[in-house]
Protein backbone atom coordinates (compact mmCIF):
# COMPACT_ATOMS: atom_id res chain seq x y z
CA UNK A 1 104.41 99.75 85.42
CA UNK A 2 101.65 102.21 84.01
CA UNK A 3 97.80 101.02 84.36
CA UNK A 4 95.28 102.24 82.45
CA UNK A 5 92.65 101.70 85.39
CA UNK A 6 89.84 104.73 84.82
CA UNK A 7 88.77 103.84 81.38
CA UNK A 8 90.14 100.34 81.25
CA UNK A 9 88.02 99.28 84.86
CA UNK A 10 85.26 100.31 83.32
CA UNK A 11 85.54 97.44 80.40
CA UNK A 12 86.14 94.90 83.28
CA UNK A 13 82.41 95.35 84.44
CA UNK A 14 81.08 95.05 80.88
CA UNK A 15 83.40 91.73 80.92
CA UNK A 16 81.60 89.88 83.92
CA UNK A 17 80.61 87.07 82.10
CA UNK A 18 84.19 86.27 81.34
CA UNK A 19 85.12 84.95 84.50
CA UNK A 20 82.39 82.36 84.40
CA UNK A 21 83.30 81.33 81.13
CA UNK A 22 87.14 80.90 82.51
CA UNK A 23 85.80 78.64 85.20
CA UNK A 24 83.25 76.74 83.12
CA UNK A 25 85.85 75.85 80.75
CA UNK A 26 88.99 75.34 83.25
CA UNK A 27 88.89 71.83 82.85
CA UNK A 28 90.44 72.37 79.05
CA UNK A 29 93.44 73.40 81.22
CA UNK A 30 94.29 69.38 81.47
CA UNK A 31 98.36 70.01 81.06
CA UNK A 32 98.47 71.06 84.53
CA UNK A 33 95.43 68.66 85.93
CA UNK A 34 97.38 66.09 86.44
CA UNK A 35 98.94 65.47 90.28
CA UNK A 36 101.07 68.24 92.41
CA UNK A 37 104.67 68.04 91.25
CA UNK A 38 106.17 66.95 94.24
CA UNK A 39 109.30 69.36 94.26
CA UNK A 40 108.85 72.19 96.40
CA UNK A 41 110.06 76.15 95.97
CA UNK A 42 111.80 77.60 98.71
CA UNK A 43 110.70 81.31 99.25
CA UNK A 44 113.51 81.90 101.73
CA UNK A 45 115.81 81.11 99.20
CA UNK A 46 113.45 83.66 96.91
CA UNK A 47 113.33 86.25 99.49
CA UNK A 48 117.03 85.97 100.20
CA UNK A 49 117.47 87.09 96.59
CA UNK A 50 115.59 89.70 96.70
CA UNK A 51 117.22 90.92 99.33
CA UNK A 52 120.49 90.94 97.41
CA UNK A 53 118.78 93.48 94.81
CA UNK A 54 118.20 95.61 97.19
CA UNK A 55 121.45 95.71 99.00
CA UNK A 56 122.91 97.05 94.83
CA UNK A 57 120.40 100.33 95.59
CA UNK A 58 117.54 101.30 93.41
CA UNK A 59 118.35 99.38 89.83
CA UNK A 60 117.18 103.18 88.20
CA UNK A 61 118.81 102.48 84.60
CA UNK A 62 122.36 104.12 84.42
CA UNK A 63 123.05 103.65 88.03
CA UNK A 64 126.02 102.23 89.52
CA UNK A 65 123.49 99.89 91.46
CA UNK A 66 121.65 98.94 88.22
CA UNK A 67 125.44 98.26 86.68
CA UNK A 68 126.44 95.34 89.84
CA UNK A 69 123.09 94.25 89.45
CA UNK A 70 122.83 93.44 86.31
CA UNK A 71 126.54 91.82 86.79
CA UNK A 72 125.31 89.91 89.88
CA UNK A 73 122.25 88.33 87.78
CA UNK A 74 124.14 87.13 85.11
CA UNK A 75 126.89 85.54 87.01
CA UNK A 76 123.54 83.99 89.11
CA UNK A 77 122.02 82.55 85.15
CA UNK A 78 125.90 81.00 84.35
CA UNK A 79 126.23 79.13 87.67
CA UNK A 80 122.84 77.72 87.50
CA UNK A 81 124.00 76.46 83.52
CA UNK A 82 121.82 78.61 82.30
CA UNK A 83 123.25 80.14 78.53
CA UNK A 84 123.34 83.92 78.94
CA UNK A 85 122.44 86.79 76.36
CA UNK A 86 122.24 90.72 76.77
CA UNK A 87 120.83 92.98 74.89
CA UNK A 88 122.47 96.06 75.11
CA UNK A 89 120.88 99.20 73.46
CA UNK A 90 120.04 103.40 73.69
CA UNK A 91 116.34 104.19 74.31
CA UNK A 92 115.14 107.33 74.59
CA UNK A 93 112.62 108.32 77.59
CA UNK A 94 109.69 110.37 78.04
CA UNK A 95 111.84 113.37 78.80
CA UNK A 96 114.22 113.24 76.20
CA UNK A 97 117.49 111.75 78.14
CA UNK A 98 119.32 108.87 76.55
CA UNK A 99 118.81 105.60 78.96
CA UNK A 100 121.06 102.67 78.61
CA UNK A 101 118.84 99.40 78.14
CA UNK A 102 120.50 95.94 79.18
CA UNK A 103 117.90 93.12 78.43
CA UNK A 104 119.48 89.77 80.55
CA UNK A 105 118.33 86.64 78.95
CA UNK A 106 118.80 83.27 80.51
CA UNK A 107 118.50 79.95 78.47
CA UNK A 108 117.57 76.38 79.37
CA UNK A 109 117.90 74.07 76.82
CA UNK A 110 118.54 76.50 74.06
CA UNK A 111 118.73 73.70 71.52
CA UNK A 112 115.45 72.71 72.02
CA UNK A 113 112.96 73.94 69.24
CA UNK A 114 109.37 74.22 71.68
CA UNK A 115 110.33 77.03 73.84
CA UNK A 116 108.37 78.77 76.30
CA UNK A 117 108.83 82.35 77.61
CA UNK A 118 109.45 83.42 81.83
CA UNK A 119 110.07 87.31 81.88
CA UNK A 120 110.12 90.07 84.39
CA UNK A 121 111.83 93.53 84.78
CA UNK A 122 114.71 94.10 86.63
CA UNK A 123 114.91 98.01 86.72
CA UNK A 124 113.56 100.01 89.82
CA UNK A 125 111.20 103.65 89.27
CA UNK A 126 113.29 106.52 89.91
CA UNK A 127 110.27 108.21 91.47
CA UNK A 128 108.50 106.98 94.38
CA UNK A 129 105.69 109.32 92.74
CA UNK A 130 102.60 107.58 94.78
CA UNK A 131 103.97 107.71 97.84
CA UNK A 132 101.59 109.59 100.73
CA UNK A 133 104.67 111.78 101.90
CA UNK A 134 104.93 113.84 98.44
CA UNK A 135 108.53 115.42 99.63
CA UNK A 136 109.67 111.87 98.37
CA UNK A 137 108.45 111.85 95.50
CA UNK A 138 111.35 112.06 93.44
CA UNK A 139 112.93 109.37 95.27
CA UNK A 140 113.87 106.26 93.43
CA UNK A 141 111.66 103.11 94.32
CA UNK A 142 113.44 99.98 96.15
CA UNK A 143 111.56 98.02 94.10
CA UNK A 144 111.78 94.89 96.41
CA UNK A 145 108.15 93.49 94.65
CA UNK A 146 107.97 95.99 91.65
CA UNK A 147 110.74 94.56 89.65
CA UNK A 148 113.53 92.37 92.33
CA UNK A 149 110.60 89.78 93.11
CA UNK A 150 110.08 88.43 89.71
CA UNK A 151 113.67 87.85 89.06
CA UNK A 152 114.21 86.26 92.65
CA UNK A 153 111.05 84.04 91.38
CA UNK A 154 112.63 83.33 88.64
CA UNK A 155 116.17 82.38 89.88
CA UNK A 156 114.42 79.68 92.19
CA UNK A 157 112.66 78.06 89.64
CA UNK A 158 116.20 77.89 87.67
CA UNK A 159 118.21 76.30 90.54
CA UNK A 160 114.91 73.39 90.72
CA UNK A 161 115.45 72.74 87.35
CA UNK A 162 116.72 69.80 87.24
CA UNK A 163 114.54 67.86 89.63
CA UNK A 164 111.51 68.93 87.42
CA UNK A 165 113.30 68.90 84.28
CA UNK A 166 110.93 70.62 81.81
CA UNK A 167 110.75 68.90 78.22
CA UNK A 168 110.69 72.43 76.59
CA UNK A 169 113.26 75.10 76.43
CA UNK A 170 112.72 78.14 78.50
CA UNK A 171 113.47 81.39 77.61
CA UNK A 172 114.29 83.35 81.21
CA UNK A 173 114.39 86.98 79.83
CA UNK A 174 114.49 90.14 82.17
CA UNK A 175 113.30 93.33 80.39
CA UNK A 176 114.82 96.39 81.22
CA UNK A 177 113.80 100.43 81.38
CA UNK A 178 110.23 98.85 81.78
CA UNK A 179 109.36 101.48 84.88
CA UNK A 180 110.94 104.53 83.70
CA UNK A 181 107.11 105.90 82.29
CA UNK A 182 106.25 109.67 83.04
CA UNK A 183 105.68 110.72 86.62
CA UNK A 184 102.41 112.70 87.38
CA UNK A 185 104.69 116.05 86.73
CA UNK A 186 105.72 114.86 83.46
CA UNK A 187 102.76 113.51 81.84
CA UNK A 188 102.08 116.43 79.24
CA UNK A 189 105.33 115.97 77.64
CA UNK A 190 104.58 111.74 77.86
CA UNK A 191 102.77 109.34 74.64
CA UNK A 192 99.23 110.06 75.17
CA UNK A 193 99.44 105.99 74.38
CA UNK A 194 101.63 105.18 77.29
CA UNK A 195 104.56 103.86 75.35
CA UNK A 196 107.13 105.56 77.69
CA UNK A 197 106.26 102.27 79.61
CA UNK A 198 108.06 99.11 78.94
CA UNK A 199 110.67 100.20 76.64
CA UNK A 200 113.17 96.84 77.15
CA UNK A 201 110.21 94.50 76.38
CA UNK A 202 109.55 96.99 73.13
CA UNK A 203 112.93 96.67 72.16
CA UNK A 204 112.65 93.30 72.70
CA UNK A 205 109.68 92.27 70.75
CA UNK A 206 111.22 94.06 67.67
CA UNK A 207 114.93 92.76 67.96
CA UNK A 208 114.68 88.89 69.76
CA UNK A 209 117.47 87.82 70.91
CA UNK A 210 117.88 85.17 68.54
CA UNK A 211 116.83 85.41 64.50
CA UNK A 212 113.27 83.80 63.70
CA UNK A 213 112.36 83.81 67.36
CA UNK A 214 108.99 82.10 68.34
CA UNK A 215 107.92 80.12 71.22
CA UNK A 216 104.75 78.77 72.43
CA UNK A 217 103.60 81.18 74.95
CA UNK A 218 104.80 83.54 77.71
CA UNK A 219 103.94 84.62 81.35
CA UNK A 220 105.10 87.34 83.19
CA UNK A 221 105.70 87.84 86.72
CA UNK A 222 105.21 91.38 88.26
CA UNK A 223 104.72 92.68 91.55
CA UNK A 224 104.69 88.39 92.69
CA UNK A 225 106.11 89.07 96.60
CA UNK A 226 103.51 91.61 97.87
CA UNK A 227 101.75 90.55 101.09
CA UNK A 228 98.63 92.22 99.81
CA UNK A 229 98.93 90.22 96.40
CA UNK A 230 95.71 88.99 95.26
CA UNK A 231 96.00 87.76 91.15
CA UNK A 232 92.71 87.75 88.87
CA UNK A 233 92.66 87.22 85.23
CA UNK A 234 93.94 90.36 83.64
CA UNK A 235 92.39 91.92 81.00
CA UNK A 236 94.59 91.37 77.68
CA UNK A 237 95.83 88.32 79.11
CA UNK A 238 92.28 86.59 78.62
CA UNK A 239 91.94 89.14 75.25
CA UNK A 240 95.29 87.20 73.48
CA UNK A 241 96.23 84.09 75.79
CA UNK A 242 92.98 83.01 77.60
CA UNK A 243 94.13 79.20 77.20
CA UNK A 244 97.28 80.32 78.74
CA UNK A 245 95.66 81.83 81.75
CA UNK A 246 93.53 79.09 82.32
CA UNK A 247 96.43 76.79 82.22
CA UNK A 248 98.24 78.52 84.80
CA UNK A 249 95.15 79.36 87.01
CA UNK A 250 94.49 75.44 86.99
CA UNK A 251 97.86 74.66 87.80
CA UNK A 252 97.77 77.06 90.73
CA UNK A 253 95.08 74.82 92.30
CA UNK A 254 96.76 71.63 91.84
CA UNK A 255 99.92 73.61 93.50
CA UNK A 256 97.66 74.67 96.88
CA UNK A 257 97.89 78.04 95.77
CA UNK A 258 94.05 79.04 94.15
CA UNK A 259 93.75 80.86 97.11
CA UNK A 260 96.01 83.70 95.74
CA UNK A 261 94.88 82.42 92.17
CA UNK A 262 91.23 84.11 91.75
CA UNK A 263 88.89 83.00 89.28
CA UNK A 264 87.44 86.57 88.63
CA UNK A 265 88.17 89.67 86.18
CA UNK A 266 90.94 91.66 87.07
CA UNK A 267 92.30 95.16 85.50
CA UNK A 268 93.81 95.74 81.88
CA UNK A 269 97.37 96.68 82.65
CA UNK A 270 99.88 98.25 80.56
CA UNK A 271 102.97 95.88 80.98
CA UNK A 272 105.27 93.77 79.48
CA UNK A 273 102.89 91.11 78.10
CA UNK A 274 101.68 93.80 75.57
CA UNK A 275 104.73 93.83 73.09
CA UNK A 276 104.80 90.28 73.56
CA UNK A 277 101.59 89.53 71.99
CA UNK A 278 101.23 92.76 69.85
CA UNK A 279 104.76 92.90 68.20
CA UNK A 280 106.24 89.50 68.65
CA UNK A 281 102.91 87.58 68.46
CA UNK A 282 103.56 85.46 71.44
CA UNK A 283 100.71 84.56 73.51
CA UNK A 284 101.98 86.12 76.43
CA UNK A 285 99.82 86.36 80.47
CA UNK A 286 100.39 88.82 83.29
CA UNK A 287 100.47 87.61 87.04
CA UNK A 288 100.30 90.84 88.94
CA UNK A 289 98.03 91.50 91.54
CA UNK A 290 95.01 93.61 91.12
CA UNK A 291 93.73 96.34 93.18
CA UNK A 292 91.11 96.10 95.78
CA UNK A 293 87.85 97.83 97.03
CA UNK A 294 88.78 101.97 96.09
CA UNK A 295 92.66 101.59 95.65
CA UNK A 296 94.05 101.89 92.35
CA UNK A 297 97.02 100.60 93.22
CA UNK A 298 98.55 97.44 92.78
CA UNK A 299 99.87 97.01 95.99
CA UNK A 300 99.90 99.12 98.68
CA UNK A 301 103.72 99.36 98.25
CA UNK A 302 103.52 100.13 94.48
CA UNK A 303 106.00 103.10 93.79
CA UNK A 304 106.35 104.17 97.15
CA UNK A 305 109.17 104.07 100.15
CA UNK A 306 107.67 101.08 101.01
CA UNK A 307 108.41 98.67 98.52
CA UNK A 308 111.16 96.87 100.37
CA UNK A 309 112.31 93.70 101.32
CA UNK A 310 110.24 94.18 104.60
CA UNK A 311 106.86 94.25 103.15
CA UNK A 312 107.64 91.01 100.57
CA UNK A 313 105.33 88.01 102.10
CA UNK A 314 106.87 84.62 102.05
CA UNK A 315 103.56 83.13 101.62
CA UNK A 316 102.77 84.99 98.08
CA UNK A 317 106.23 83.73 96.76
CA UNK A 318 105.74 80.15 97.45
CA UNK A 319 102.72 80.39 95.72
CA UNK A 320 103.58 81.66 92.54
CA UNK A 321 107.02 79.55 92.45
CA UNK A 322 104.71 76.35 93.33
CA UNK A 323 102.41 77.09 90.41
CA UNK A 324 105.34 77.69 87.93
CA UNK A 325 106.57 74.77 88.91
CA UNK A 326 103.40 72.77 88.16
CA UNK A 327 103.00 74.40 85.08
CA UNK A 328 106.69 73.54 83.91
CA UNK A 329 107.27 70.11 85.37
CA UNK A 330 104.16 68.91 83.22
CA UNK A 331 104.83 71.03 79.88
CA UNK A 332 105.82 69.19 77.25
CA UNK A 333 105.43 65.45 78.86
């Protein structure tokens, strides 16, 4: 996922006042005031998921692992009832070479009309490009919280869904070829406008899955396992679905989780959110964690060796499945 953090961090100081605002006015949030849903998300269940990602290999797009994957995720989606839909396509990267895109979307209640929007990617970097050890560079990423937490995340919330049972249909859509954005070595032959990044959720928000395609909002989940996570309001989240980030921010109280929930101005990140609300017109948030005192990373696993199974915190999982879950058990009702 690319970050526009130099120029963009600057805007987030000349923003200050918008983090007061978000917690003056968080009591509008009243959808997800009400008590704390009472089912609970398992994060072992989460993490044991994730853990099954990783065991395919890096998911680098065109891979064998990224071929069982994407095999093991939809057989996952039909057991849990879920309707199933892939969206299979030829993008072109940064470089020139043909990639092989397979958006996975999972359905609940696909006959209802109000539909809401969970996404994530599912593809690991082929380049562990910030890693401090740069003769691994060119290794591909695990990906175990870049990419195999948010669709661990997501398969939890599936399997609880019929002890909360949402009164909305929910869209469950993985993007792929979302991390596959020039490396450091490759950036003069990259889109000055960094649209090598996030190519499933562009082909996406041009081609839905189904014809006259609209639903109500969207969050995505990315980077949601890290046990450095710490999630502020992002930048073009509050620019084209403030409501929606208040929502979920108030939820994440009521869940116990506000803690990892932070009422304060993150970064602007480039991500999957942005076709969402720029092509498809979908009020769309990004949870992802933002980064702290002089790092510029998201995590101190992002694109590195490190992002494995190892580093994912328990803790940081049950609280972004608890405040889903808050959010969806009261939408709609």
């Amino acid at each position: 996922m690319k970050y526009l953090s130099i120029l963009l961090l600057l805007l987030v100081s000349l923003a200050a006042c918008q983090s007061k605002q978000a917690t003056e006015t968080s009591s509008t949030a009243d959808s997800t005031a009400s008590a704390a849903v009472q089912v609970r998300f398992v994060p072992d269940s989460a993490l044991a998921d994730i853990r099954q990602q990783c065991a395919f290999g890096a998911r680098v797009p065109g891979s064998e692992a990224h071929r069982k994957c994407g095999d093991w995720m939809v057989a996952r989606f039909k057991s849990l009832g879920l309707e199933v839909t892939e969206q299979n396509a030829t993008v072109k990267g940064w470089d020139g070479k043909q990639l092989p895109l397979r958006n996975i979307i999972a359905s609940y209640q696909p006959e209802a009309a109000n539909r809401i929007i969970i996404c994530t990617h599912w593809d690991s970097r082929p380049w562990c490009d910030n890693d401090a050890d740069s003769t691994r560079h060119r290794e591909p990423v695990m990906a175990a919280n870049d990419g195999a937490s948010g669709v661990a995340v997501m398969l939890e919330i599936m399997r609880l869904l019929p002890e909360i049972k949402p009164a909305v249909g929910i869209d469950f859509i993985c993007f792929d070829v979302e991390d596959y954005g020039a490396p450091y070595w490759g950036e003069e032959d990259a889109p000055f406008d960094g649209s090598d990044w996030c190519l499933g959720s562009q082909y996406w928000a041009q081609h839905p899955h189904k014809a006259d395609y609209t639903a109500e909002y969207g969050i995505l989940l990315d980077m949601v396992g890290g046990d450095d996570a710490r999630f502020c309001y992002e930048g073009f989240s509050m620019r084209y679905a403030r409501d929606v980030m208040l929502k979920v921010w108030t939820a994440a109280e009521v869940a116990g989780a506000g803690g990892y929930f932070v009422r304060e101005d993150g970064t602007y990140a480039q991500d999957d959110h942005l076709p969402l609300n720029e092509t498809a017109g979908i009020p769309t948030i990004d949870i992802i964690p933002y980064p702290s005192g002089d790092n510029v990373s998201f995590s101190r696993t992002w694109h590195t060796t490190n992002d494995t199974p190892e580093n994912i915190s328990i803790e940081t999982l049950r609280a972004v499945g608890q405040t889903l879950l808050q959010v969806l058990a009261t939408e709609g009702k």
